[in-house]
PDB file of N, CA and C in Angstrom:
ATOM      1  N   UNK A   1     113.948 221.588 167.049  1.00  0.00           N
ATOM      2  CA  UNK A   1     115.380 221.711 167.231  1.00  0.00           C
ATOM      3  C   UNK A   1     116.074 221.382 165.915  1.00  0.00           C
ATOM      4  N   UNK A   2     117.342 221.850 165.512  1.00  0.00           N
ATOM      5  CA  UNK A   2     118.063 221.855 164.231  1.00  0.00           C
ATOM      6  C   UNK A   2     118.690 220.614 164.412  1.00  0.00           C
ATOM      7  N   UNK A   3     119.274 219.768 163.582  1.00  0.00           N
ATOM      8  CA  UNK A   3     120.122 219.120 163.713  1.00  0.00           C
ATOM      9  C   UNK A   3     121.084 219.300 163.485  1.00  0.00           C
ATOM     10  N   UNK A   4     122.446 219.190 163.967  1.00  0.00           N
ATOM     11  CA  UNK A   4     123.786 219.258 163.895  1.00  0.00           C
ATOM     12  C   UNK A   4     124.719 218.255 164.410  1.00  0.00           C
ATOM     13  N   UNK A   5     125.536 217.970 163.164  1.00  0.00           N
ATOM     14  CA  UNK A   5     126.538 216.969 163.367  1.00  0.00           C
ATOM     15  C   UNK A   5     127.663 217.648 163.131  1.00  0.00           C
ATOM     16  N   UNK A   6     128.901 217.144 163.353  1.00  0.00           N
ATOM     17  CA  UNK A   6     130.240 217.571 163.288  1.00  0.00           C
ATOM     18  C   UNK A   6     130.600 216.030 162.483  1.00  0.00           C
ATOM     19  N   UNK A   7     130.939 216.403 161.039  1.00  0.00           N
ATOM     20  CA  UNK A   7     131.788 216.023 159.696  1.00  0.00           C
ATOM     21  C   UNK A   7     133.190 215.610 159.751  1.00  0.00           C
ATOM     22  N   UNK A   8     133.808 214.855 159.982  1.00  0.00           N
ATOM     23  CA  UNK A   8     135.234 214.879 160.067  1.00  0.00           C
ATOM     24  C   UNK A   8     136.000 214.213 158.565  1.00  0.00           C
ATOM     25  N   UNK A   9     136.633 215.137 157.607  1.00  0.00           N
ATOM     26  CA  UNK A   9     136.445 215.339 156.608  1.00  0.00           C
ATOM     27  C   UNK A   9     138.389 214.931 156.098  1.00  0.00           C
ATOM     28  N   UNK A  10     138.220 214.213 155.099  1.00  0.00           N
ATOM     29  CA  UNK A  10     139.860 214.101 154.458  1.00  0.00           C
ATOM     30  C   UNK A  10     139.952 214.993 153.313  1.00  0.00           C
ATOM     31  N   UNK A  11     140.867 215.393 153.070  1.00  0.00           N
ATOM     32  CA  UNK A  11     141.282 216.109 152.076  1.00  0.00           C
ATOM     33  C   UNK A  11     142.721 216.439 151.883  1.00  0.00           C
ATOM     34  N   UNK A  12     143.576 215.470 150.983  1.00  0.00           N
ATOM     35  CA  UNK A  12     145.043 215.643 150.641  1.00  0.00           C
ATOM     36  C   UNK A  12     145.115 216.446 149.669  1.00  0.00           C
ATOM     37  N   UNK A  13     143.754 216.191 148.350  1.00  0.00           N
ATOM     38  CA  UNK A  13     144.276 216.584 147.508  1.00  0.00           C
ATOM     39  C   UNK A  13     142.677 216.813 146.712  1.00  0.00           C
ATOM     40  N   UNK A  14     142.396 217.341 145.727  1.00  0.00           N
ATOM     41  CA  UNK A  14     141.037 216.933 145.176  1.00  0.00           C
ATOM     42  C   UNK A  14     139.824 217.081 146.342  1.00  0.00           C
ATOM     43  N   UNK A  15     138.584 216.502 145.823  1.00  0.00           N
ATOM     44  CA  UNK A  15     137.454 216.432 146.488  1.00  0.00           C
ATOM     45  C   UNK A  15     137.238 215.621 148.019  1.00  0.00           C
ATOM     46  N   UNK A  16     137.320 216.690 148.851  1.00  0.00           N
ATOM     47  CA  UNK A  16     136.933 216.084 150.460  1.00  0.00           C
ATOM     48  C   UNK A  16     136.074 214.767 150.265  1.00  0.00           C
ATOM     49  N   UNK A  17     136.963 214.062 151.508  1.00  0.00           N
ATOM     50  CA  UNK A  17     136.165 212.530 151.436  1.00  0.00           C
ATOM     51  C   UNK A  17     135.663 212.515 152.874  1.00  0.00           C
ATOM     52  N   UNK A  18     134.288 212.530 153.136  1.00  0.00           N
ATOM     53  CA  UNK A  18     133.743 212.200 154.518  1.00  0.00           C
ATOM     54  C   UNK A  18     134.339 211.094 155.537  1.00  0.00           C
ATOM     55  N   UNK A  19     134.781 211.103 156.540  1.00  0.00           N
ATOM     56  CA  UNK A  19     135.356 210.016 157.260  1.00  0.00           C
ATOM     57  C   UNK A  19     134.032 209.850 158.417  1.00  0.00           C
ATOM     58  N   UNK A  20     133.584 210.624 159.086  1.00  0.00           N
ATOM     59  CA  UNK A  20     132.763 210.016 159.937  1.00  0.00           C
ATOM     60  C   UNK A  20     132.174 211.123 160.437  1.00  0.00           C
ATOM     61  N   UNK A  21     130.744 211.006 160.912  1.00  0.00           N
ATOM     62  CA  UNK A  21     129.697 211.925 161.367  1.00  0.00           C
ATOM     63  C   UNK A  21     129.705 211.610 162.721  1.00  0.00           C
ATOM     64  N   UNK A  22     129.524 212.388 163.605  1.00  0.00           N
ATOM     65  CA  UNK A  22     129.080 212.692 165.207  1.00  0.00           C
ATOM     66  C   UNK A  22     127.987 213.550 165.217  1.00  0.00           C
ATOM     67  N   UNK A  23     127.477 212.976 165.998  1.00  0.00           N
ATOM     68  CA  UNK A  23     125.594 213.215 166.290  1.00  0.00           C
ATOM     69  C   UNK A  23     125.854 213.934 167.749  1.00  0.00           C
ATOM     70  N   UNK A  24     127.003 213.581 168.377  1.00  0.00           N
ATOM     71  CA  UNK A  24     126.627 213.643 170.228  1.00  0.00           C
ATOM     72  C   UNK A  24     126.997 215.602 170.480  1.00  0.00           C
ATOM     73  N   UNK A  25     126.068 215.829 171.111  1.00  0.00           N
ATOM     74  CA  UNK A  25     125.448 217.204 171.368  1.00  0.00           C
ATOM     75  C   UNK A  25     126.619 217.817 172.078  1.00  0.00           C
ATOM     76  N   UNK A  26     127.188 216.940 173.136  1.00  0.00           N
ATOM     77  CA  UNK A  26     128.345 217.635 173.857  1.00  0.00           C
ATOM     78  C   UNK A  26     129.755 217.758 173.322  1.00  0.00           C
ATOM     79  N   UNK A  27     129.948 216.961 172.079  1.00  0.00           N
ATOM     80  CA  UNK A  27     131.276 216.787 171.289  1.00  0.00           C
ATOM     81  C   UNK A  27     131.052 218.651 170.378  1.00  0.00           C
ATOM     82  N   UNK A  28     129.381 218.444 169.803  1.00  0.00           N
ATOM     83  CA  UNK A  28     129.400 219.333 169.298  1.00  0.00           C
ATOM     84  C   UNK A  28     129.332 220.641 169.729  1.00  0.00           C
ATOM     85  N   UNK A  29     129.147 220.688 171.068  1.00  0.00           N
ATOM     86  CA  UNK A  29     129.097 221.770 171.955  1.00  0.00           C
ATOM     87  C   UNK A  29     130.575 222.181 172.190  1.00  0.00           C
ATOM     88  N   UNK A  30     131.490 221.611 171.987  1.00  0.00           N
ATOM     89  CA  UNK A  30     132.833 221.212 172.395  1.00  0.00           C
ATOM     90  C   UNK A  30     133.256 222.022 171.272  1.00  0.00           C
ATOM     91  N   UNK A  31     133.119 221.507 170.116  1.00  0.00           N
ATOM     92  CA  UNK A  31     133.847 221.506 168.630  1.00  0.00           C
ATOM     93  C   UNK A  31     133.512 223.083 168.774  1.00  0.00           C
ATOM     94  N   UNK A  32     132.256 223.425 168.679  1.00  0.00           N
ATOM     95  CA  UNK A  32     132.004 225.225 168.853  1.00  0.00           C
ATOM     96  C   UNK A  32     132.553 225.642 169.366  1.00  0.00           C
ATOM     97  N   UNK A  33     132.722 225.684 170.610  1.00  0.00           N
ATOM     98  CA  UNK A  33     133.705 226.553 171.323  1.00  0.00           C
ATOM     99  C   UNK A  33     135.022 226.548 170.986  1.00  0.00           C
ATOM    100  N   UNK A  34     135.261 225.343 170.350  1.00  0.00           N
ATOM    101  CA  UNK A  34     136.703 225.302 170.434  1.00  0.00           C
ATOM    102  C   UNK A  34     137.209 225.984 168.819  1.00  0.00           C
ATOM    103  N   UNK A  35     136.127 226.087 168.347  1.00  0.00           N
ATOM    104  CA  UNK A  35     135.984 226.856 166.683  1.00  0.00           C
ATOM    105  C   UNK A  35     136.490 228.535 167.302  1.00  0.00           C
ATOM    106  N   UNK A  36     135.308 228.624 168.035  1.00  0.00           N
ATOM    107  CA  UNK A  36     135.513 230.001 168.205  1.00  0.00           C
ATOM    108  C   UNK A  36     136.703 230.934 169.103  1.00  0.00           C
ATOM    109  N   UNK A  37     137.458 229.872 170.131  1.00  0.00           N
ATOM    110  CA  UNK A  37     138.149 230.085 170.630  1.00  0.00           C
ATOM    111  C   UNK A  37     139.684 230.291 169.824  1.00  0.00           C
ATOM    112  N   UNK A  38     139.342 229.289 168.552  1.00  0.00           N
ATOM    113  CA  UNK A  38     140.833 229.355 167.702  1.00  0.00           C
ATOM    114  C   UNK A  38     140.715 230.554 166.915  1.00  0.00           C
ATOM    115  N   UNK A  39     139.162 231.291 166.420  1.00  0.00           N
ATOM    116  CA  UNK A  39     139.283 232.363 165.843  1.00  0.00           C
ATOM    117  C   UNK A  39     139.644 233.629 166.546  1.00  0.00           C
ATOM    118  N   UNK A  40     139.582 233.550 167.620  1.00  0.00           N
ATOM    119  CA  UNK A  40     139.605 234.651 168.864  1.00  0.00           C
ATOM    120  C   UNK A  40     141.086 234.814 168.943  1.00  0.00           C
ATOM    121  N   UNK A  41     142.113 233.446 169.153  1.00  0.00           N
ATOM    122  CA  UNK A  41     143.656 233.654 169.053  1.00  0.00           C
ATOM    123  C   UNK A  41     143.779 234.411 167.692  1.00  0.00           C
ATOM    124  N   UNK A  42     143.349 233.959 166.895  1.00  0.00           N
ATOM    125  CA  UNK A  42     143.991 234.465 165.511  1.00  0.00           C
ATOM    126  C   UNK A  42     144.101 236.000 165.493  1.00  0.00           C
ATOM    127  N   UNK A  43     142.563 236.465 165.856  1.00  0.00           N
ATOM    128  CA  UNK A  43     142.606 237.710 166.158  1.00  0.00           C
ATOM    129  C   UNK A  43     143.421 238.265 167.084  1.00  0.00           C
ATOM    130  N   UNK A  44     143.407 237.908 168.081  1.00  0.00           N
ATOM    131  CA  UNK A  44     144.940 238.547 168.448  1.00  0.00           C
ATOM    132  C   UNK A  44     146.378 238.568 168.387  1.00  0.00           C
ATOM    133  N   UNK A  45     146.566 237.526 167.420  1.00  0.00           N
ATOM    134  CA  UNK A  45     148.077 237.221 166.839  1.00  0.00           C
ATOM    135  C   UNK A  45     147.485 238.175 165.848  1.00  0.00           C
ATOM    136  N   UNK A  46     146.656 238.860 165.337  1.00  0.00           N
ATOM    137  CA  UNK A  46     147.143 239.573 164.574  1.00  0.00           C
ATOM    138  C   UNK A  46     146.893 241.256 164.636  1.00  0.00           C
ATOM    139  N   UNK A  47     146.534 241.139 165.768  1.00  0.00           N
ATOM    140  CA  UNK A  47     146.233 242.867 166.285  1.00  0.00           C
ATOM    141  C   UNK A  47     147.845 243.151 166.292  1.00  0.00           C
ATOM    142  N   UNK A  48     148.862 242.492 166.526  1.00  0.00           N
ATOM    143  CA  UNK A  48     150.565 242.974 166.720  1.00  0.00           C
ATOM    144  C   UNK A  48     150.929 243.023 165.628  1.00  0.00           C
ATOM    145  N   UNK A  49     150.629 242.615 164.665  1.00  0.00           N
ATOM    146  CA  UNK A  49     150.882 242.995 163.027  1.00  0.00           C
ATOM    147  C   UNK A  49     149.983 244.046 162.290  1.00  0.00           C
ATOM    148  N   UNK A  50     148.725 243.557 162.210  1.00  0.00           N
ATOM    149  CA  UNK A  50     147.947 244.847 161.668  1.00  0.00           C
ATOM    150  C   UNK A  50     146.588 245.050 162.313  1.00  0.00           C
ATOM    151  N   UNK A  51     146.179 246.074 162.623  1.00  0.00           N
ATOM    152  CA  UNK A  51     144.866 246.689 163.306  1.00  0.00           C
ATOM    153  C   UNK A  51     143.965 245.976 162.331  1.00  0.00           C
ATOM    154  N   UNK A  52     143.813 246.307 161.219  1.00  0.00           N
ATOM    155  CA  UNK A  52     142.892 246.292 159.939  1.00  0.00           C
ATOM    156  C   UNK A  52     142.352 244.965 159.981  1.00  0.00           C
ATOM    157  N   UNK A  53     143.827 244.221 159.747  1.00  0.00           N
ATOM    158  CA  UNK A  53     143.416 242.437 159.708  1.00  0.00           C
ATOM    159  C   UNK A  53     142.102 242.146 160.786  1.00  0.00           C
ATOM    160  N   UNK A  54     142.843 242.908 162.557  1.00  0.00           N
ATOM    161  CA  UNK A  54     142.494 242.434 163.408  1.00  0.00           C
ATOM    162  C   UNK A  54     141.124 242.593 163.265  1.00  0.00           C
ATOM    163  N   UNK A  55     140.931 243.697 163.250  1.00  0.00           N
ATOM    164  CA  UNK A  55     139.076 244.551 163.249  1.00  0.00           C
ATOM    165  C   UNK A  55     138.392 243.222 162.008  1.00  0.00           C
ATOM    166  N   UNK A  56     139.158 243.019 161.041  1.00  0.00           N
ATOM    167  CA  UNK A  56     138.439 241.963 160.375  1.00  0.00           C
ATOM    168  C   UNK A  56     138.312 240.868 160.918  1.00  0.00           C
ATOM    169  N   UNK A  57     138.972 240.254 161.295  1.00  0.00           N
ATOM    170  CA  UNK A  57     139.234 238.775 162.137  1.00  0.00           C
ATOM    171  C   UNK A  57     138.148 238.879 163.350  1.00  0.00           C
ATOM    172  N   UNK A  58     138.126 240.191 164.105  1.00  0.00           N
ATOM    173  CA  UNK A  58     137.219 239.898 165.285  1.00  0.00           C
ATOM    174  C   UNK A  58     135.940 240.174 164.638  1.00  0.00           C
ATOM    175  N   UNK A  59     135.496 240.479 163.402  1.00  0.00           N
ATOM    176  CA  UNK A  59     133.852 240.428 162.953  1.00  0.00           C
ATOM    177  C   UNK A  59     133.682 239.404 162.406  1.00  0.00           C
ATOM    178  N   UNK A  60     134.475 238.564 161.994  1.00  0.00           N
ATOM    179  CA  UNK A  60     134.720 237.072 161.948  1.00  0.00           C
ATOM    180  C   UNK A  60     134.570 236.346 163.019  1.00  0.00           C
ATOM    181  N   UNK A  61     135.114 236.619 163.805  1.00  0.00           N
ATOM    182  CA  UNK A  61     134.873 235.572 165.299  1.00  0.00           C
ATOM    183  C   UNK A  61     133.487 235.714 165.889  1.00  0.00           C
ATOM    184  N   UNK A  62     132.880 236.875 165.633  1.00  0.00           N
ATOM    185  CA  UNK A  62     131.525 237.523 166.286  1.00  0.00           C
ATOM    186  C   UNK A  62     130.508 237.100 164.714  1.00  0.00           C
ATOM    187  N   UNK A  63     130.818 236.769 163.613  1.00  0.00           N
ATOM    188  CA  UNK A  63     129.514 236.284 163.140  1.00  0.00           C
ATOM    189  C   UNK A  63     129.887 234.450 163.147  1.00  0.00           C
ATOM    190  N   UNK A  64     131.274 234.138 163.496  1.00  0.00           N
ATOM    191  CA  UNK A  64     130.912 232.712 163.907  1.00  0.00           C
ATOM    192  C   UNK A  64     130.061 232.375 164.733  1.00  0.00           C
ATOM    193  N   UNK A  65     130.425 232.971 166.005  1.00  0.00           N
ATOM    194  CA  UNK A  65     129.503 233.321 167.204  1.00  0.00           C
ATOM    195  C   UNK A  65     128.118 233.034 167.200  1.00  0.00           C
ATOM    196  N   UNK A  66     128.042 234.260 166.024  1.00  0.00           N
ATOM    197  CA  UNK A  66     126.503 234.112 165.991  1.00  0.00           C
ATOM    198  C   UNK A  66     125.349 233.422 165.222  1.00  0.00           C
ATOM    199  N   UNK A  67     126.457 232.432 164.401  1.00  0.00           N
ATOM    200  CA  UNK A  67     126.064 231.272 163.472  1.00  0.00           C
ATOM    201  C   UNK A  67     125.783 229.994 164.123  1.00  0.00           C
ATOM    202  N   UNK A  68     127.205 229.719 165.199  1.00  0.00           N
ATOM    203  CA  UNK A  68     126.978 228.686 166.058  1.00  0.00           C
ATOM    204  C   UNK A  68     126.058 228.824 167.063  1.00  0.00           C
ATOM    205  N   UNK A  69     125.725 230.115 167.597  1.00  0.00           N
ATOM    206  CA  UNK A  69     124.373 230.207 168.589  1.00  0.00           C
ATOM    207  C   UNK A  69     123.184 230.086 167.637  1.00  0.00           C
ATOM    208  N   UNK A  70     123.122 230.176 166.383  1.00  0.00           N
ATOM    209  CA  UNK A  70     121.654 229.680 166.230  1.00  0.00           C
ATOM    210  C   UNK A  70     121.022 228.747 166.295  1.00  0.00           C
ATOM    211  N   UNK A  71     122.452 227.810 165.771  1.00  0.00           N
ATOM    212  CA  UNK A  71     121.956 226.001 165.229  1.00  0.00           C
ATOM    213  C   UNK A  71     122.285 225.355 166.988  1.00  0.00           C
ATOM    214  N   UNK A  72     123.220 225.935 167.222  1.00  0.00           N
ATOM    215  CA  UNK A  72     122.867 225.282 168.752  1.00  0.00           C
ATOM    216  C   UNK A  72     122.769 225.742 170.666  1.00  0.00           C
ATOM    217  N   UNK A  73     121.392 226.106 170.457  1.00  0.00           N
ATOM    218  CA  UNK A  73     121.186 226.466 171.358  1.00  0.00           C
ATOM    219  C   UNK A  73     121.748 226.677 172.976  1.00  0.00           C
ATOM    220  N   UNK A  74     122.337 225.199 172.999  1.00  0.00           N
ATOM    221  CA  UNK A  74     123.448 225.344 174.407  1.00  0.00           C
ATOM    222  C   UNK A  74     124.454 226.139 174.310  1.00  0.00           C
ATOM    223  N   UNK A  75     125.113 226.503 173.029  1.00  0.00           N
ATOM    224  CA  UNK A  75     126.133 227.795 173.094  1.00  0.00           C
ATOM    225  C   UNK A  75     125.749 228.588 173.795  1.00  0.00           C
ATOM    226  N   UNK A  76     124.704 229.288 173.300  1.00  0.00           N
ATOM    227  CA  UNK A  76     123.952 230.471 173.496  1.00  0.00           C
ATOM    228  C   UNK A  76     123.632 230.732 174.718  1.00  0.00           C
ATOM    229  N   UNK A  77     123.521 229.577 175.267  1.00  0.00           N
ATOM    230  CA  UNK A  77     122.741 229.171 177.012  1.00  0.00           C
ATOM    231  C   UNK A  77     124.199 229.873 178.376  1.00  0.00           C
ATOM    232  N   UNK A  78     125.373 228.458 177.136  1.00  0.00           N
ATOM    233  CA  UNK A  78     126.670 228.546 178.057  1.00  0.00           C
ATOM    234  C   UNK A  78     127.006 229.997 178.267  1.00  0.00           C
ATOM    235  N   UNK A  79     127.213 230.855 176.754  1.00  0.00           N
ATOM    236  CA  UNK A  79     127.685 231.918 177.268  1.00  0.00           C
ATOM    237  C   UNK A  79     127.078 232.977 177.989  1.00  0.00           C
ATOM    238  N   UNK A  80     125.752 232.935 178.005  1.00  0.00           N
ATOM    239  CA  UNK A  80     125.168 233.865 179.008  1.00  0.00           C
ATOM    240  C   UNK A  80     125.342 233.519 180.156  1.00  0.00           C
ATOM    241  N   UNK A  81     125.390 231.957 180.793  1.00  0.00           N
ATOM    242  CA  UNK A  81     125.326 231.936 182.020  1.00  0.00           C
ATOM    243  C   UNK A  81     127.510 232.051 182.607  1.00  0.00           C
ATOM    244  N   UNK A  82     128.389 232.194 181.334  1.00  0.00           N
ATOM    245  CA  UNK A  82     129.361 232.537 182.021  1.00  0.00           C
ATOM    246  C   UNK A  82     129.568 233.942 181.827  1.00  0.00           C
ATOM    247  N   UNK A  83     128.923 234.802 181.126  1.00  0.00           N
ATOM    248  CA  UNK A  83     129.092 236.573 181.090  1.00  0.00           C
ATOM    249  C   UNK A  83     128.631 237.169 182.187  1.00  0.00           C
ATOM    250  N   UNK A  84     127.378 235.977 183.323  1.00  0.00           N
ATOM    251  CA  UNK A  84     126.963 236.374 184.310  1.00  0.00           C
ATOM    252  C   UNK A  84     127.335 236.177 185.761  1.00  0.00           C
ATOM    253  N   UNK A  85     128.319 235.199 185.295  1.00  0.00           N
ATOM    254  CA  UNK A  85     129.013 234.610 186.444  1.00  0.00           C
ATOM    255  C   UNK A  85     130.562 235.963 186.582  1.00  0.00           C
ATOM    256  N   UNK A  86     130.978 236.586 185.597  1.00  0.00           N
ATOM    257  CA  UNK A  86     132.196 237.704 185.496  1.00  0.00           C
ATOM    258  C   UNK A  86     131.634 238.716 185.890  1.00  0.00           C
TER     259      UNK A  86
END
């Protein structure tokens, strides 16, 4: 299994300063979705302005997708078992 933590990171100005690491599987299960869910709005705040952007933004949201399903497997799990439940 990969390891993955979620970084919670400062940056005002200059070089990011680490504030604190999370190890726990369900925060990070959390943080993913909730990554991918903010790229998914974006994409559609911007299909009403431009197609082009949008088509870019949603191959963006679909190789987040498929970055966060590698390193963590319960993504990958969750969304099949809710594409099967629709």
């Amino acid at each position: 299994m990969t390891a993955v933590a979620i970084y919670i990171v400062a940056q005002s100005s200059g070089t990011p300063m680490a504030l604190a690491r999370v190890d726990d599987r369900q925060a990070i299960l959390s943080a993913a979705e909730a990554a991918i869910a903010e790229a998914e709005a974006k994409a559609m705040e911007m299909e009403a302005a431009d197609d082009l952007l949008a088509e870019l933004q949603r191959g963006e949201v679909e190789q987040l997708r498929w970055c966060l399903q590698l390193v963590i497997p319960e993504l990958r799990l969750r969304a099949t078992s809710t594409a099967a439940v629709m």
